[in-house]
N, C-alpha and C. Protein backbone atom coordinates (compact mmCIF):
# COMPACT_ATOMS: atom_id res chain seq x y z
N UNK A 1 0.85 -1.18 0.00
CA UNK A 1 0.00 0.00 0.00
C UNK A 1 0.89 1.24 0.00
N UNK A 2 0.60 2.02 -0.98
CA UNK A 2 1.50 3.03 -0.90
C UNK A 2 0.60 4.09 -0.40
N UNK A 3 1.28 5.24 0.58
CA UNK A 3 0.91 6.26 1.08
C UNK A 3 1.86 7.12 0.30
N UNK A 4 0.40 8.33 0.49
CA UNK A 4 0.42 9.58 -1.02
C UNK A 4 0.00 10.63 0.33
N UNK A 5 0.61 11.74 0.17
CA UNK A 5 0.53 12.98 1.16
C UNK A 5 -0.40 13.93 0.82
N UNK A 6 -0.67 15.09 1.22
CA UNK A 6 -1.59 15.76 1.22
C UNK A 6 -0.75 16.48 0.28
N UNK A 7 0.29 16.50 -0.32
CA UNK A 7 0.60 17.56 -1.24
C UNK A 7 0.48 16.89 -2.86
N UNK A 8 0.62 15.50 -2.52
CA UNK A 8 0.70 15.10 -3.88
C UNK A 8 -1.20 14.70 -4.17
N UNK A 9 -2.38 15.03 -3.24
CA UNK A 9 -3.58 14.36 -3.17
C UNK A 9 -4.05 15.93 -3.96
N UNK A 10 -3.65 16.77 -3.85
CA UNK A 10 -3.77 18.04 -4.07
C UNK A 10 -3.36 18.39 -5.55
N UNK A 11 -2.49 18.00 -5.64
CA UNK A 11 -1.59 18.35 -7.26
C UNK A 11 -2.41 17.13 -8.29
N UNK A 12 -2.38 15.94 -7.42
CA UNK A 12 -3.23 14.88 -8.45
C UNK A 12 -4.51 15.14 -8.45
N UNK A 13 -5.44 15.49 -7.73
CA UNK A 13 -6.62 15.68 -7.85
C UNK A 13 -7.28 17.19 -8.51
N UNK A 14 -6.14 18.12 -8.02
CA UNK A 14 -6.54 19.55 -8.71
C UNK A 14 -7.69 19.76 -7.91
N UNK A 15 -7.57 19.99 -6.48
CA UNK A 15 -8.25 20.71 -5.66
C UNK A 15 -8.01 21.34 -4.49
N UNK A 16 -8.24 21.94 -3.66
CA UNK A 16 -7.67 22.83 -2.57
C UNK A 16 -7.42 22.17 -1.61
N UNK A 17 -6.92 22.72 -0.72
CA UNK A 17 -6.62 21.89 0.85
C UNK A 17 -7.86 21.71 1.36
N UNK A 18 -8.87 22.84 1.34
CA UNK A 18 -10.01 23.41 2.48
C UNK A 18 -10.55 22.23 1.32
N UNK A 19 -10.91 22.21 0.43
CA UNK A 19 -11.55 20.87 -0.62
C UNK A 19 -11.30 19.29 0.34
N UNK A 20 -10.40 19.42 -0.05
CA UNK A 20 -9.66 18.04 0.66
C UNK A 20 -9.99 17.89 2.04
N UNK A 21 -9.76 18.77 3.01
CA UNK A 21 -10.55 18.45 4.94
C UNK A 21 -12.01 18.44 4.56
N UNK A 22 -12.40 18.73 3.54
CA UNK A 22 -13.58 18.93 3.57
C UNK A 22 -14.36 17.58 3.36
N UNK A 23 -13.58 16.86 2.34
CA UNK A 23 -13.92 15.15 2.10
C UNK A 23 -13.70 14.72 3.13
N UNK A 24 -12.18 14.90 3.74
CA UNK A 24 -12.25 13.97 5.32
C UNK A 24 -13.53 14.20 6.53
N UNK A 25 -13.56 15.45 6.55
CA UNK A 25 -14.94 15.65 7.19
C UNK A 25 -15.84 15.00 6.77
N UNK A 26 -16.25 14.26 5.71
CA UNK A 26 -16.87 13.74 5.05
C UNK A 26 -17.22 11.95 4.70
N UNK A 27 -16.37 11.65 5.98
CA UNK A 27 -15.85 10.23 5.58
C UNK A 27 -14.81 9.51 4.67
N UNK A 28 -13.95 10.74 4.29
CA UNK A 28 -12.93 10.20 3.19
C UNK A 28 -11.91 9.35 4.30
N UNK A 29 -11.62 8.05 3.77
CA UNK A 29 -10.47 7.54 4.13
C UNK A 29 -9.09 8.09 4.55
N UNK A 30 -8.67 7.81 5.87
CA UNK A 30 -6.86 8.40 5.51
C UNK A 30 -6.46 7.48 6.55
N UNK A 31 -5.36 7.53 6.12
CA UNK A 31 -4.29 6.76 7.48
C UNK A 31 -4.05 7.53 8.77
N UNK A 32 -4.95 6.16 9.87
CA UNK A 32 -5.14 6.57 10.97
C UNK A 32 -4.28 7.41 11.80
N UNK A 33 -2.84 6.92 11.62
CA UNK A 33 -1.83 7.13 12.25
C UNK A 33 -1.49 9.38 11.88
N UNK A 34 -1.75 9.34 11.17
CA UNK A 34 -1.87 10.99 10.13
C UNK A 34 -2.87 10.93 9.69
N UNK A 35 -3.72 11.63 9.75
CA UNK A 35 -5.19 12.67 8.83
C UNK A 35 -4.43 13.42 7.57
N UNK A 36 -3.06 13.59 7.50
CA UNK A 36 -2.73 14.57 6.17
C UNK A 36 -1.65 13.19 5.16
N UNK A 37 -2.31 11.92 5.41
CA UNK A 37 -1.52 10.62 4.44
C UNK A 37 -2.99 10.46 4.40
N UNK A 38 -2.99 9.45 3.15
CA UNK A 38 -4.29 9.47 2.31
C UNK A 38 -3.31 7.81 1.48
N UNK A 39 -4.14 6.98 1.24
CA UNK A 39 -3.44 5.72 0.82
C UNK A 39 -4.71 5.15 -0.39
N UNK A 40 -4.56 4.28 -0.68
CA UNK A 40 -5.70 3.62 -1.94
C UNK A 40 -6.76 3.59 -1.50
N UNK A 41 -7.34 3.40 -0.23
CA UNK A 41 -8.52 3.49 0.16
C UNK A 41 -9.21 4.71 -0.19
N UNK A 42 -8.73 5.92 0.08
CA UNK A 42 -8.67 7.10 0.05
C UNK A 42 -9.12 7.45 -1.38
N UNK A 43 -8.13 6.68 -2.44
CA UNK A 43 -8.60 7.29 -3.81
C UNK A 43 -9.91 6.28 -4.68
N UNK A 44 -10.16 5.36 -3.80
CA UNK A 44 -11.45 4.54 -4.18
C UNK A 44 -12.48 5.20 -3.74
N UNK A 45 -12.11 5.60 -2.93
CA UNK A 45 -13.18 6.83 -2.39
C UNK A 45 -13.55 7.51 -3.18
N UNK A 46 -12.54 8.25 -3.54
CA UNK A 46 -12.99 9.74 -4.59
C UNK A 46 -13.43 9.14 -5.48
N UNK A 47 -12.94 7.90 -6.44
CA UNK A 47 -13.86 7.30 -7.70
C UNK A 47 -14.81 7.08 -7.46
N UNK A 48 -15.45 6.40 -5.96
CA UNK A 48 -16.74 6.59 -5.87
C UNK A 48 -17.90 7.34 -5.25
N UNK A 49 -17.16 8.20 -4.99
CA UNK A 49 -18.05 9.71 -4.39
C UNK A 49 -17.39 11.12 -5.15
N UNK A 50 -17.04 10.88 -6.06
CA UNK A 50 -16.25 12.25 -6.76
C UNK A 50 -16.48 12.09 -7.90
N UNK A 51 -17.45 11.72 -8.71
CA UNK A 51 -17.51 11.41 -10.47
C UNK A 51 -16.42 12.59 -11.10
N UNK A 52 -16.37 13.63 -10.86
CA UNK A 52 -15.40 14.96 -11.52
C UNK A 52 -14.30 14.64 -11.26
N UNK A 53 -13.69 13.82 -10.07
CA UNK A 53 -12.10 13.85 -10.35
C UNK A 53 -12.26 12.24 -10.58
N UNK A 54 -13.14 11.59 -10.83
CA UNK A 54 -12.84 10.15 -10.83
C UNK A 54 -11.89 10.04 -11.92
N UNK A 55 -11.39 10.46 -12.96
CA UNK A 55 -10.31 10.52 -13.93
C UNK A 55 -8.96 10.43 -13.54
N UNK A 56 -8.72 11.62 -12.40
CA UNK A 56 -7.32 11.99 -12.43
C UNK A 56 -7.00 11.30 -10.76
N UNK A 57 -8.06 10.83 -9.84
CA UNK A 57 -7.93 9.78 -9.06
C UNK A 57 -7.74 8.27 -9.47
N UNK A 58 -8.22 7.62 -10.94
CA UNK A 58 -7.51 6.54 -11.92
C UNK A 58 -5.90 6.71 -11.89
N UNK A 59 -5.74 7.81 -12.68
CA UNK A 59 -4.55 8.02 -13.38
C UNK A 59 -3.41 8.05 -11.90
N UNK A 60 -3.75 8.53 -10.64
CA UNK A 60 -2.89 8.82 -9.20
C UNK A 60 -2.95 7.41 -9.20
N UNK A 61 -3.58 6.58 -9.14
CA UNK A 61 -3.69 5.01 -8.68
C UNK A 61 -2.54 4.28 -9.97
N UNK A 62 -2.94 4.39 -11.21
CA UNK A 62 -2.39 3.86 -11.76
C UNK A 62 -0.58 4.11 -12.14
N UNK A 63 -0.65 5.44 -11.80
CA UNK A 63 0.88 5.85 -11.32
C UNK A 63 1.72 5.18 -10.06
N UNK A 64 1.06 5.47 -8.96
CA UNK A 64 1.15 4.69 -8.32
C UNK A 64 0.90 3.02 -8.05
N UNK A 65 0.82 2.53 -8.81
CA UNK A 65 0.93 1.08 -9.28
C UNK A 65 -0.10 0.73 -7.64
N UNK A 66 -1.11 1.26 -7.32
CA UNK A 66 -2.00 0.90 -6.42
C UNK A 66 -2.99 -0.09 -6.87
């Protein structure tokens, strides 16, 4: 499982920080241990509650060989 940071969840997804707490507020997945690491769970998430970035949350996964 690879862990992806809040800077690279940001640059891959093309959305804000306040965007991003805003999913965790939301039930988005992250690694317990840190709220600002975000791992595959995290981007299955967004494919299935994010239809608009479900594209460039593929393409973060598939880079990441997740």
């Amino acid at each position: 499982m690879k862990i992806i940071s809040m800077k690279e969840m940001i640059r891959g997804l093309d959305v804000s920080s306040t965007t991003l707490y805003n999913w965790i507020d939301t039930d988005m997945p992250v690694e317990r241990r840190d709220p600002n690491l975000f791992n595959d769970k995290s981007l299955k998430w967004v494919i299935a509650n994010k239809p608009d970035k479900k594209d460039l949350a593929t393409k973060m996964m598939e880079k990441s060989n997740v």
